[in-house]
C-alpha atoms as a PDB file:
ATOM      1  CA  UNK A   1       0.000   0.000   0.000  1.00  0.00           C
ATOM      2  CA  UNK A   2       1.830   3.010  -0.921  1.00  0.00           C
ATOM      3  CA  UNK A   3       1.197   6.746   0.017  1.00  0.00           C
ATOM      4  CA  UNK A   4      -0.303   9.025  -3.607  1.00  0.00           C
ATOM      5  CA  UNK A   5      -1.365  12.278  -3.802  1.00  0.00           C
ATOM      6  CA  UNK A   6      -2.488  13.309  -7.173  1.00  0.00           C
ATOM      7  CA  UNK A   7      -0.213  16.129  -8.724  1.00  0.00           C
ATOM      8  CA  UNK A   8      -1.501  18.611 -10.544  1.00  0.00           C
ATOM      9  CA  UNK A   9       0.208  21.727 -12.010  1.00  0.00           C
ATOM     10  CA  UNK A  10       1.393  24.420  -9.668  1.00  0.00           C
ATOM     11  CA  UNK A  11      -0.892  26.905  -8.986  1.00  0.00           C
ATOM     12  CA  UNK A  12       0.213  30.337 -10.415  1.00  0.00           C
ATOM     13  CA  UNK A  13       1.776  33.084  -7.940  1.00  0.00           C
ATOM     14  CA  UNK A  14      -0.928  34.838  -8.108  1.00  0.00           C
ATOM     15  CA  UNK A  15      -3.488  31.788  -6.965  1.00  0.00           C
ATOM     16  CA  UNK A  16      -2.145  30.217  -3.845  1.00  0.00           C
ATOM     17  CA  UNK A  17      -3.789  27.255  -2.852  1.00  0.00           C
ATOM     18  CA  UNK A  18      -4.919  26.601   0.655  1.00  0.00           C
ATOM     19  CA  UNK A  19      -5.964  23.351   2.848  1.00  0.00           C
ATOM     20  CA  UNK A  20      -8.828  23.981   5.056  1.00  0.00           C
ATOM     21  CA  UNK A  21      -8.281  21.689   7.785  1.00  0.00           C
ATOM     22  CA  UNK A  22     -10.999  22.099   9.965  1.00  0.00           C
ATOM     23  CA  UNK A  23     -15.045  23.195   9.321  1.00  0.00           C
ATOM     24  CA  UNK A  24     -17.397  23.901  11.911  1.00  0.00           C
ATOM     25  CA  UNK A  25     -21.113  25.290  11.257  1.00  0.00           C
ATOM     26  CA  UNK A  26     -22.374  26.614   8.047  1.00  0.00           C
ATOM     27  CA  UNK A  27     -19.671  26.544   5.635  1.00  0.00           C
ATOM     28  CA  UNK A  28     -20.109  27.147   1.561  1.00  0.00           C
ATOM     29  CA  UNK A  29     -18.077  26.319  -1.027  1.00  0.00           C
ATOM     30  CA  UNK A  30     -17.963  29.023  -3.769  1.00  0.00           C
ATOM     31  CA  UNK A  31     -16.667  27.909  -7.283  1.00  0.00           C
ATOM     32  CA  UNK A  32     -17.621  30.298  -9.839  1.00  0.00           C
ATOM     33  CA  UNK A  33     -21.541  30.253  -9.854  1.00  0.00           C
ATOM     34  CA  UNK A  34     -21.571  26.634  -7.844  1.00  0.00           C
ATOM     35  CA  UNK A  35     -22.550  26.895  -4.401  1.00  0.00           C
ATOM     36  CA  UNK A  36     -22.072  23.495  -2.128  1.00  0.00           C
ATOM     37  CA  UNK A  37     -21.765  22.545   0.954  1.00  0.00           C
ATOM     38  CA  UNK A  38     -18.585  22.343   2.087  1.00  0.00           C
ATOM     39  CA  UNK A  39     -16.752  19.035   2.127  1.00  0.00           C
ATOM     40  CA  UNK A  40     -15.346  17.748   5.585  1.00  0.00           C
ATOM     41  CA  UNK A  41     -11.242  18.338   5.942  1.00  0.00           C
ATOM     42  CA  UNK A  42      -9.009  18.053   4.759  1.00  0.00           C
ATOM     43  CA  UNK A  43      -9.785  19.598   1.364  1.00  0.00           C
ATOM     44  CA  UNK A  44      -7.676  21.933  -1.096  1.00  0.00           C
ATOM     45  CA  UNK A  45      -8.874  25.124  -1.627  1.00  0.00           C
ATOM     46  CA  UNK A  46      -7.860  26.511  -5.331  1.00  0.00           C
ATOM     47  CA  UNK A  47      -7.269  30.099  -5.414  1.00  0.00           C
ATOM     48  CA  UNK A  48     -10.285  30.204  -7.958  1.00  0.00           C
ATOM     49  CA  UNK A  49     -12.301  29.165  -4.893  1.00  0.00           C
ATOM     50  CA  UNK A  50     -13.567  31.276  -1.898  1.00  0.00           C
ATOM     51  CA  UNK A  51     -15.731  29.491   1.540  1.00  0.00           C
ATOM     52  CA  UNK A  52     -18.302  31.965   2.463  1.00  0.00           C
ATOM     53  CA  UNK A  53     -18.674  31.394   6.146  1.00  0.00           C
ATOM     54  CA  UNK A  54     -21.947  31.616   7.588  1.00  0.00           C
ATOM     55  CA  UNK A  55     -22.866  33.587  10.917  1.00  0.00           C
ATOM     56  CA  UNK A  56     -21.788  30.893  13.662  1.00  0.00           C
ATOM     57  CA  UNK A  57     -19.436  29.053  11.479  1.00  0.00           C
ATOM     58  CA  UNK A  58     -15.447  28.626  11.598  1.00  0.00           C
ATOM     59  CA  UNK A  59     -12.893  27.529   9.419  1.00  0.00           C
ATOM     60  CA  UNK A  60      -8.964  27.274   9.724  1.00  0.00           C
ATOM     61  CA  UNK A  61      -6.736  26.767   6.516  1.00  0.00           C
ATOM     62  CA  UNK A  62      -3.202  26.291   5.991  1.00  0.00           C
ATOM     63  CA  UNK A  63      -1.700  28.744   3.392  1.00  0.00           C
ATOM     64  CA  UNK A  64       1.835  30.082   2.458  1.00  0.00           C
ATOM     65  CA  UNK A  65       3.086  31.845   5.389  1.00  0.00           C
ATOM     66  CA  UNK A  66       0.945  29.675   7.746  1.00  0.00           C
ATOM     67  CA  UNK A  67      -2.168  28.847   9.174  1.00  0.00           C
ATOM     68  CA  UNK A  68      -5.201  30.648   9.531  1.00  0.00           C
ATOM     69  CA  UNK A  69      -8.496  30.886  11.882  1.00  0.00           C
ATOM     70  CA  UNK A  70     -11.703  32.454  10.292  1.00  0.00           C
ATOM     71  CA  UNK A  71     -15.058  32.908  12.006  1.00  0.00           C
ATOM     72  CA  UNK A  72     -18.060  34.189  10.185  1.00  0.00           C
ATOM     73  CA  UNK A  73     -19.932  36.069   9.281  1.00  0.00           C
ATOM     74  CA  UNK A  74     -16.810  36.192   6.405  1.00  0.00           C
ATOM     75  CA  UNK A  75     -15.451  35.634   2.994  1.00  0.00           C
ATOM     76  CA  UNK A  76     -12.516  33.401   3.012  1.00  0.00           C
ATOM     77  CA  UNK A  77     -10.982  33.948  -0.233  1.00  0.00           C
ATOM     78  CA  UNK A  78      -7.262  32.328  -0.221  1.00  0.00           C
ATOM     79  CA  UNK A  79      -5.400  34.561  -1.983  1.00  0.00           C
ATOM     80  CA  UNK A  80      -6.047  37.296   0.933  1.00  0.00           C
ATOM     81  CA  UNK A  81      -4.075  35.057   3.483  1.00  0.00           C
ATOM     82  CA  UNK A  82      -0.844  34.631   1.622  1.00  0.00           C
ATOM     83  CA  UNK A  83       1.822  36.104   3.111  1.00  0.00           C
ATOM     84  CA  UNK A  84       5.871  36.330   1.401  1.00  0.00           C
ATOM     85  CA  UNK A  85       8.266  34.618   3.666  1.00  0.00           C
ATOM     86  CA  UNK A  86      12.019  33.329   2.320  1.00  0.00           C
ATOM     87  CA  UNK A  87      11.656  30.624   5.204  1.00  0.00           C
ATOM     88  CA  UNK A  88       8.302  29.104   4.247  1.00  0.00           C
ATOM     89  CA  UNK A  89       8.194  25.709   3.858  1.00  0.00           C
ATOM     90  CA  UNK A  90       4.304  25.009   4.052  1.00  0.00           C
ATOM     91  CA  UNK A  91       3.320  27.225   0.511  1.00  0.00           C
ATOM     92  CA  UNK A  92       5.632  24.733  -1.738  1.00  0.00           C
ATOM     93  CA  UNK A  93       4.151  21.752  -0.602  1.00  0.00           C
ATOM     94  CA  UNK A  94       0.608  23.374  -1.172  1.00  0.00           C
ATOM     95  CA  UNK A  95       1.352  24.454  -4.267  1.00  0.00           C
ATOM     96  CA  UNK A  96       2.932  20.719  -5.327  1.00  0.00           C
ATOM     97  CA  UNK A  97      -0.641  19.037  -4.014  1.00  0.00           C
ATOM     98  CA  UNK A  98      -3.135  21.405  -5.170  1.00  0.00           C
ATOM     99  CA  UNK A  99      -5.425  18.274  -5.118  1.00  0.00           C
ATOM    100  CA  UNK A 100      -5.191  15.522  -2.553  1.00  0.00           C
ATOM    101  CA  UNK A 101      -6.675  11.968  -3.809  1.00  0.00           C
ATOM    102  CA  UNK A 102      -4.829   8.476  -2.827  1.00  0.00           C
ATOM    103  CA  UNK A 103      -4.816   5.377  -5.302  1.00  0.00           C
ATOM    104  CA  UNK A 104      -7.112   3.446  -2.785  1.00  0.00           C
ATOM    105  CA  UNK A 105      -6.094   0.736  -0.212  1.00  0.00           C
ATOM    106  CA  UNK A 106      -5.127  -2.554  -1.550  1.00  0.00           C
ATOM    107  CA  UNK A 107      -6.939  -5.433  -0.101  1.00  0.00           C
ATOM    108  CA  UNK A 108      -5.564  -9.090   0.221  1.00  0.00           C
ATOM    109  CA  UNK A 109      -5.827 -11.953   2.368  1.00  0.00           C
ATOM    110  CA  UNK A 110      -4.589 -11.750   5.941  1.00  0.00           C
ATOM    111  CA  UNK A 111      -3.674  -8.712   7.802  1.00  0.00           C
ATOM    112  CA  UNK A 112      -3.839  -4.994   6.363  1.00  0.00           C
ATOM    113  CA  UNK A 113      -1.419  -2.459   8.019  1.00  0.00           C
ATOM    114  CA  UNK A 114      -2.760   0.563   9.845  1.00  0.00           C
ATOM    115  CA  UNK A 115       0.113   1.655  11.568  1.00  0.00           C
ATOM    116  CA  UNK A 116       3.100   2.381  10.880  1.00  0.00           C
ATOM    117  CA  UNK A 117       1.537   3.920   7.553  1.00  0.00           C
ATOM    118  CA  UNK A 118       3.366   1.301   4.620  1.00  0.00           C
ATOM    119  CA  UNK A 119       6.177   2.741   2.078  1.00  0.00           C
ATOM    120  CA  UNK A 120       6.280   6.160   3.952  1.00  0.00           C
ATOM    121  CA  UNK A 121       8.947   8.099   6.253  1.00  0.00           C
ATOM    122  CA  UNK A 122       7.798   8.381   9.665  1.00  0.00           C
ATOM    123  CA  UNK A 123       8.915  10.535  12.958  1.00  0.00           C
ATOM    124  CA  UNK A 124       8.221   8.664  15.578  1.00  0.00           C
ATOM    125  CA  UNK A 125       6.667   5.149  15.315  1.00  0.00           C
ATOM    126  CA  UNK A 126       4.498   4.267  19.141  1.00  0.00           C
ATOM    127  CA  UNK A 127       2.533   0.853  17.923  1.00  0.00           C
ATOM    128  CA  UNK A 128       1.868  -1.152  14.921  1.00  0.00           C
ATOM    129  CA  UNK A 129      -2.080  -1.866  13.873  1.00  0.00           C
ATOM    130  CA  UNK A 130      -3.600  -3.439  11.177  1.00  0.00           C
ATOM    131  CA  UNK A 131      -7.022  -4.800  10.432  1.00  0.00           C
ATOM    132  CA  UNK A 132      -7.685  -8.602   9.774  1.00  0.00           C
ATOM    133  CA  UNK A 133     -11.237  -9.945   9.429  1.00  0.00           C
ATOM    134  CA  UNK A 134     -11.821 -12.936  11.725  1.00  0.00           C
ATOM    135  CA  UNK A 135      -7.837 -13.494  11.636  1.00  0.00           C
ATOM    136  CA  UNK A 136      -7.235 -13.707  15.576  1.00  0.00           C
ATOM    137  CA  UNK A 137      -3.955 -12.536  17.493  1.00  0.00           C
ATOM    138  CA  UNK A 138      -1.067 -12.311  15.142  1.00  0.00           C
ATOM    139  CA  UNK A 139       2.956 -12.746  15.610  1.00  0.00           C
ATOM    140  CA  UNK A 140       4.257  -9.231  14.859  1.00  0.00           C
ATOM    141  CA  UNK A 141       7.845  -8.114  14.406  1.00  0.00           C
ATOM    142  CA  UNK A 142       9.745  -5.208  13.236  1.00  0.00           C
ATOM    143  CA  UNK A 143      13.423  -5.806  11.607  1.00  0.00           C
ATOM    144  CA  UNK A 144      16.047  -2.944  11.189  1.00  0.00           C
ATOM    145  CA  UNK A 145      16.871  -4.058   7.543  1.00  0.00           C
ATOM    146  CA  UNK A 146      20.565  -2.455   7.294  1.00  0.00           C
ATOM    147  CA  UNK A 147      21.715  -4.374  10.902  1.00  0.00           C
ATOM    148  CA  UNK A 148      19.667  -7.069   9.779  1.00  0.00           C
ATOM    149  CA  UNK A 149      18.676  -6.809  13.740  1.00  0.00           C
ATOM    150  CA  UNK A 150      15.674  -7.575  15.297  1.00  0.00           C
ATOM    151  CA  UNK A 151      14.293  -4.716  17.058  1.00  0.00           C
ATOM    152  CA  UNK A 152      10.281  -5.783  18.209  1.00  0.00           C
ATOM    153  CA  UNK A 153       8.250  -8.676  18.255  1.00  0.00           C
ATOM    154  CA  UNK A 154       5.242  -8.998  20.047  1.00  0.00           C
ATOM    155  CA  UNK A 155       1.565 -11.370  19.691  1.00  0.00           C
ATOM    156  CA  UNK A 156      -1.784  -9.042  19.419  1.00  0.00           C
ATOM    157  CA  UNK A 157      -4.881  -8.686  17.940  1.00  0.00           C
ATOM    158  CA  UNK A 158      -5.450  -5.525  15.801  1.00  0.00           C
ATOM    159  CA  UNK A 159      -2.686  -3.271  17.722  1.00  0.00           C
ATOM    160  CA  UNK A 160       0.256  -3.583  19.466  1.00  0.00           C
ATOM    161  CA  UNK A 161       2.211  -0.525  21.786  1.00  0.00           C
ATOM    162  CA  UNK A 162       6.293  -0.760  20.700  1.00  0.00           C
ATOM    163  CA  UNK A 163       6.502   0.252  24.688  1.00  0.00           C
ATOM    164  CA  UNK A 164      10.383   0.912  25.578  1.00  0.00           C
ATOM    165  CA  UNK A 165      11.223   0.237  22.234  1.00  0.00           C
ATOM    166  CA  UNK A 166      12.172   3.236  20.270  1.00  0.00           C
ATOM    167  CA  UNK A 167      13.134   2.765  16.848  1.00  0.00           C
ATOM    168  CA  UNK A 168      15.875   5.472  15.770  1.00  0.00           C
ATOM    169  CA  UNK A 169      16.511   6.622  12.543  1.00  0.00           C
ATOM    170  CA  UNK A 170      16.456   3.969   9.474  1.00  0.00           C
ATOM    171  CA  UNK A 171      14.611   1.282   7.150  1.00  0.00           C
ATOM    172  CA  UNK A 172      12.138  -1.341   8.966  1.00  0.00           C
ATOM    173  CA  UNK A 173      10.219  -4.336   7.487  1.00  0.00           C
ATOM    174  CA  UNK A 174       6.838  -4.861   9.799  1.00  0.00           C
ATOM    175  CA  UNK A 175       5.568  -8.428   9.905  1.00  0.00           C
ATOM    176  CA  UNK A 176       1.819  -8.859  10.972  1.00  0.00           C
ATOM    177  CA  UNK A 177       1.364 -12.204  10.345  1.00  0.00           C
ATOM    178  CA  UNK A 178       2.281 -13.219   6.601  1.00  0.00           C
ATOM    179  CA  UNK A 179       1.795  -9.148   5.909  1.00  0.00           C
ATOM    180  CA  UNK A 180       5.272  -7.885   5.641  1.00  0.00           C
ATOM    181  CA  UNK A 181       5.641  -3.904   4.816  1.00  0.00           C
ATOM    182  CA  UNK A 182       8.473  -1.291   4.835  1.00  0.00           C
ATOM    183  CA  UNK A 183       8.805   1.631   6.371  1.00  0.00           C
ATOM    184  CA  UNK A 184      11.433   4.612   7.128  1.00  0.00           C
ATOM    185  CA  UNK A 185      12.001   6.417  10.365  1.00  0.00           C
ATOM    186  CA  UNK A 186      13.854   9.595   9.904  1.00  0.00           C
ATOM    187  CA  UNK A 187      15.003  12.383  12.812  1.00  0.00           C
ATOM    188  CA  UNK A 188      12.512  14.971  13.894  1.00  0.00           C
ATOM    189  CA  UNK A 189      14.831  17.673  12.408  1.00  0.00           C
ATOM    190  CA  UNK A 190      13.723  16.944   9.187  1.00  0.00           C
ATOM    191  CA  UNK A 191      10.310  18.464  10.064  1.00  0.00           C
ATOM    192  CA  UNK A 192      11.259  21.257  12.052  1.00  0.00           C
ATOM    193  CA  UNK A 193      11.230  23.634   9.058  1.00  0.00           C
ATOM    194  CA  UNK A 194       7.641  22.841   8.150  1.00  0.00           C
ATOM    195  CA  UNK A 195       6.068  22.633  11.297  1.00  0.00           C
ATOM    196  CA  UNK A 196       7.800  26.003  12.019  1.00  0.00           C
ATOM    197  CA  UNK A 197       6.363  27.095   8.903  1.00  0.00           C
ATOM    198  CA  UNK A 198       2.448  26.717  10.271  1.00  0.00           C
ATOM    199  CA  UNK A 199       3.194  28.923  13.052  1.00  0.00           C
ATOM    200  CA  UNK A 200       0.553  26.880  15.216  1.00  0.00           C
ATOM    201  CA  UNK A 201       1.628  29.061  18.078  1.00  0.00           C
ATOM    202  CA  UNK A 202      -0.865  31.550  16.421  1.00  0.00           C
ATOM    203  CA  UNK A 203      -4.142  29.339  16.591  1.00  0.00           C
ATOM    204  CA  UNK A 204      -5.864  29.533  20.072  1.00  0.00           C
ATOM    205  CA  UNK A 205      -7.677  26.633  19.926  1.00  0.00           C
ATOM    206  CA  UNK A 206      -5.878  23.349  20.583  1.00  0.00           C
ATOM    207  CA  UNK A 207      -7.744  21.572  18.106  1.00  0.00           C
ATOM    208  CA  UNK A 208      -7.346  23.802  15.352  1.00  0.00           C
ATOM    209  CA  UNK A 209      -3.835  23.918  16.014  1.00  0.00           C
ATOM    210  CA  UNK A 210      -3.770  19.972  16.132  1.00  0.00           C
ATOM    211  CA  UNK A 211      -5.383  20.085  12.759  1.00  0.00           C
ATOM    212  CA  UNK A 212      -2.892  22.113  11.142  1.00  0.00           C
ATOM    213  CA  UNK A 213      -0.065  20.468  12.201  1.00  0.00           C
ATOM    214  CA  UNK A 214      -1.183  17.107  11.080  1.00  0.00           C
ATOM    215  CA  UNK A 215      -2.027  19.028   7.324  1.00  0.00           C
ATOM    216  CA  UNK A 216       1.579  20.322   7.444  1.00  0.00           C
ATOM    217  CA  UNK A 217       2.740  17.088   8.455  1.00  0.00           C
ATOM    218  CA  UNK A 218       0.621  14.818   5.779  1.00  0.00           C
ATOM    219  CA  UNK A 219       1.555  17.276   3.297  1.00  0.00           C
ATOM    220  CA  UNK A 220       5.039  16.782   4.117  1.00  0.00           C
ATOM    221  CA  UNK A 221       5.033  12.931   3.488  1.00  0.00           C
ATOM    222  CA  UNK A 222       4.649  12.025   7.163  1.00  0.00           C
ATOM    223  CA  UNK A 223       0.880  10.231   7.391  1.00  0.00           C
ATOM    224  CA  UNK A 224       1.852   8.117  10.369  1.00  0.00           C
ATOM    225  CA  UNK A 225       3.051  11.375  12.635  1.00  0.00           C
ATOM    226  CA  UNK A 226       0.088  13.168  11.148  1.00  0.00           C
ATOM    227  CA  UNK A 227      -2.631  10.579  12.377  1.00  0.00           C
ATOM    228  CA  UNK A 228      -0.896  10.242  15.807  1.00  0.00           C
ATOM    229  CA  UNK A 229      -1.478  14.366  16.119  1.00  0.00           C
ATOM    230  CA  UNK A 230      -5.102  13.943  15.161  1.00  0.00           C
ATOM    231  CA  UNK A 231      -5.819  11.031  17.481  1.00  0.00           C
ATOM    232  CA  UNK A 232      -4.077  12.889  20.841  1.00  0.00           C
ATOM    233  CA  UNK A 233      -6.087  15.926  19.657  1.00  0.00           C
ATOM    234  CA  UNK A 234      -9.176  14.003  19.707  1.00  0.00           C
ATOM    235  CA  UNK A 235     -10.040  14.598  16.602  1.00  0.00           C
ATOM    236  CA  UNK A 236     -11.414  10.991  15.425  1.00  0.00           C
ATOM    237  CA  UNK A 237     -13.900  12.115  12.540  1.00  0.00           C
ATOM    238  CA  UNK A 238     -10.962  13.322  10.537  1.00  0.00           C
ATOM    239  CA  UNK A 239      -8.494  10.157  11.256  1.00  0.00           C
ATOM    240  CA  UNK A 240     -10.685   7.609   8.831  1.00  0.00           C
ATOM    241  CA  UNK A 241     -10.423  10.852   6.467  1.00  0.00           C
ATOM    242  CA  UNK A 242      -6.616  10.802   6.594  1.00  0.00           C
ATOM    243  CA  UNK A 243      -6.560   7.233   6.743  1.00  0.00           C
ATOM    244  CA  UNK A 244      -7.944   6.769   3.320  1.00  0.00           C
ATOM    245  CA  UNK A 245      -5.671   9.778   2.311  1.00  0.00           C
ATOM    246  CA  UNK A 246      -2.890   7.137   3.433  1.00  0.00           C
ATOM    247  CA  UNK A 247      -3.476   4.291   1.400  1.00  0.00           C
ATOM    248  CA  UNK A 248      -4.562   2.513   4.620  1.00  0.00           C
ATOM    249  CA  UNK A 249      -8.473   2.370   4.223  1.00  0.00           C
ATOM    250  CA  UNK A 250     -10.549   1.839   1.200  1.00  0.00           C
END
């Protein structure tokens, strides 16, 4: 199961895109004469498209330069929010994924990872889960591939907590099972830069702020980090969401 996001063509300077990452109340989307509801987050916003927030509703989007609360009665209209910084990270990666769409979870026999997300670079890697129907507890282990060491095994059913075990930088194979999948751990340094780039500090609300982080962090090719920040946020209506942006649900 790998990790796509459709590509499409950078958007122009002059039509930043943005990711809303989290809608509360009544919430339009505005395309040219089109008026919808708007879909639940995370979505890309083009910079052809405007949300027109209703009295009582609230929106928060991730643009260049950062992220961004909005409560209505209001407008939202992305290329208002962008802002010029020579240290943002977060407006190149919007502009590389101006749509966000994954090939769909492949589905065999036995177990399907969950957790650590399959063929993708991870921070910090706390359990392994998959999904197995009727399959009962499974022999799990997790191999450092270059010291051919290894480094967890464990027997579950559906989810197992690494504990002490803290996998440092490198390449893993996961066994669940007869499901074996790949996986990289990299340091948290190679994040910093993005996640500095949302400027989270800025977002009262812990939520919202948990929602940003995990769009900077999915855009940034880190799904597993990105559903641990939703799930300690509490936010489990957008975690199937991501999931499926993963690769990891159908």
């Amino acid at each position: 199961m790998m990790l796509f996001f459709a590509l499409a063509l950078a958007a122009t300077p002059a039509s930043p895109p943005a990711m809303v990452t989290m809608v509360r109340g009544p919430v339009t989307l505005v395309d040219g004469a089109s008026r919808t509801p708007a879909p639940a987050p995370p979505f890309m916003l083009s910079g052809a498209q405007s949300l027109d927030v209703g009295a009582g509703g609230h929106v928060v989007l991730l643009r260049q330069g950062g992220a961004f609360a909005v409560d209505g009665p209001k407008l939202v209209d992305p290329e208002s929010f962008r802002v010029s910084s020579s240290t943002d990270k977060v407006g190149p990666l919007l502009e590389k994924h101006t749509s966000l769409a994954s090939a769909g979870a492949a589905r065999g026999a036995g177990p399907a990872l969950l957790r650590p997300v399959p063929n993708a670079t991870a921070l910090d890697v706390t359990d392994v889960r998959w999904t197995c129907d009727a399959c009962g507890p499974q022999e799990v282990k997790i191999v450092d591939l270059r010291a051919d060491a290894v480094m967890f095994t464990g027997r579950g059913e559906g989810m197992l907590k690494l504990g002490a075990t803290k996998l440092p930088p490198g390449t893993y194979a996961v066994t669940v099972g007869d499901t074996e999948r790949t996986f990289r751990v990299v340091p948290r340094a190679d994040a910093d830069a993005v996640l500095a780039s949302v400027h989270a500090e800025t977002i009262p609300d812990p939520a919202d702020r948990a929602s940003t982080v995990a769009a900077a962090l999915l855009l940034a090719g880190y799904p597993t980090d990105a559903l641990s920040t939703l799930e300690a946020a509490g936010l489990a209506d957008q975690v199937t969401a991501y999931e499926r942006l993963a690769g990891v649900r159908p």
